[in-house]
PDB file of N, CA and C in Angstrom:
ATOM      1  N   UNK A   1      92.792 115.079 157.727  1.00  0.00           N
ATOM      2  CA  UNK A   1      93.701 114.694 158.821  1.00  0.00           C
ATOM      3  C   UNK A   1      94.255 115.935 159.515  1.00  0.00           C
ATOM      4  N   UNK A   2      94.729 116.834 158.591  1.00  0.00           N
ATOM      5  CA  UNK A   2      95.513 118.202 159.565  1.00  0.00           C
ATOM      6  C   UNK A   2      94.317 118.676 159.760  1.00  0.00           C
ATOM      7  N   UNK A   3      93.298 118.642 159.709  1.00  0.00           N
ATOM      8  CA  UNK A   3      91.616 119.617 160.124  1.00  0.00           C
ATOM      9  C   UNK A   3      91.746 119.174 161.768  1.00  0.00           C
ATOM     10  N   UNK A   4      91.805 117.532 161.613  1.00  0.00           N
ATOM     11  CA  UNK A   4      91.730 116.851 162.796  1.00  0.00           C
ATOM     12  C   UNK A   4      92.930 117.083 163.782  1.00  0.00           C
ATOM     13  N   UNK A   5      93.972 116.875 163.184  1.00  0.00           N
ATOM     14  CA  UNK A   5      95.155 117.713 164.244  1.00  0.00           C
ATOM     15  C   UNK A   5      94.787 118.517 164.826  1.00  0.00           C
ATOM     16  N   UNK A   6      94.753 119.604 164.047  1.00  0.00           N
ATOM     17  CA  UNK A   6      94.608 120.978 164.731  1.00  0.00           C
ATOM     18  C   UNK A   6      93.239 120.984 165.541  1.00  0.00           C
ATOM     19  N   UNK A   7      92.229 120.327 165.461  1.00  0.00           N
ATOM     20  CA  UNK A   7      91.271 120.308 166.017  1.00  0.00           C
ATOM     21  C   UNK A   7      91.764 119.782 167.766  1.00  0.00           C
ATOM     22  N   UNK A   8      92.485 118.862 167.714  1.00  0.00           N
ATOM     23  CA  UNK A   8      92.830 118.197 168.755  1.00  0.00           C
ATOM     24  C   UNK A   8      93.668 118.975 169.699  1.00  0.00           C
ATOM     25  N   UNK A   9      94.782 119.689 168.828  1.00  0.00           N
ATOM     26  CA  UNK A   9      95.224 120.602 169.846  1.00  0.00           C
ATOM     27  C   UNK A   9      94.798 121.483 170.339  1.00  0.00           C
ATOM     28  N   UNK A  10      93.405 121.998 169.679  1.00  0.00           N
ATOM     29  CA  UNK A  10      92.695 123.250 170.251  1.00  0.00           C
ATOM     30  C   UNK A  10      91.901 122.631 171.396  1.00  0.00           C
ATOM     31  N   UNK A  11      91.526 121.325 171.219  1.00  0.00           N
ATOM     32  CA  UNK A  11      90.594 120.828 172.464  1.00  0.00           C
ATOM     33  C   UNK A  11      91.630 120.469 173.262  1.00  0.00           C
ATOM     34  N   UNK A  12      92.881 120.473 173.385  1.00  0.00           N
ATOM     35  CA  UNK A  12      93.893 120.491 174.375  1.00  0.00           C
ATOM     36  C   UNK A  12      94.052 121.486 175.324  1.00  0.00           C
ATOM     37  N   UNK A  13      94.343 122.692 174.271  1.00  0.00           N
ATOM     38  CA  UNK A  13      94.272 123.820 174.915  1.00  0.00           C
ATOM     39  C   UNK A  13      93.331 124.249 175.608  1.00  0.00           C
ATOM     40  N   UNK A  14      91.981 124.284 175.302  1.00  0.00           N
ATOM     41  CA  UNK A  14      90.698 124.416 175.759  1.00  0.00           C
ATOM     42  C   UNK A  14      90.551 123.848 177.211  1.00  0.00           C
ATOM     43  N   UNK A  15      90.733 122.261 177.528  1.00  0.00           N
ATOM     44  CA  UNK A  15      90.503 121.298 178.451  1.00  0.00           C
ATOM     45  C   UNK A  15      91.862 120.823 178.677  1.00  0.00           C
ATOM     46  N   UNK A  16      92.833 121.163 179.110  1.00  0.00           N
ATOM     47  CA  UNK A  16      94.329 120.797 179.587  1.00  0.00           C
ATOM     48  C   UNK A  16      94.117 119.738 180.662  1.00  0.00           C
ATOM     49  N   UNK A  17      93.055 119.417 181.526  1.00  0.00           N
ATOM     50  CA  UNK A  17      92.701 118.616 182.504  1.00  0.00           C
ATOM     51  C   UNK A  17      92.398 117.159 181.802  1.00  0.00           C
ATOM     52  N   UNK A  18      91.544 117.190 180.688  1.00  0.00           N
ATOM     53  CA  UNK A  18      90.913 115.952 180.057  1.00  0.00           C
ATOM     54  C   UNK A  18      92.217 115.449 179.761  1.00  0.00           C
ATOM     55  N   UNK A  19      93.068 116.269 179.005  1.00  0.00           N
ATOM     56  CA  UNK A  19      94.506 115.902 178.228  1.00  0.00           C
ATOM     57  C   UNK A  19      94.904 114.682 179.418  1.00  0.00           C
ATOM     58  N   UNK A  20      95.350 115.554 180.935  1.00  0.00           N
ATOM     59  CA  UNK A  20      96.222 114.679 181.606  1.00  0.00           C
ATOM     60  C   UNK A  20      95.686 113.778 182.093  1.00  0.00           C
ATOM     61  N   UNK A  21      93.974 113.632 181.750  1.00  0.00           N
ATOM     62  CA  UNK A  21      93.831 112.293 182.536  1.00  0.00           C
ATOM     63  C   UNK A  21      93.691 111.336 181.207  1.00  0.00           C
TER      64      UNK A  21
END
């Protein structure tokens, strides 16, 4: 589960555009 967190916030950071749509 925290692998997957942190995974998610890095593809946040990465793609900030995908996030807001």
């Amino acid at each position: 589960l925290l692998g997957s967190v942190s995974q998610y916030v890095v593809e946040q950071s990465k793609c900030p555009v995908l996030v807001v749509k």
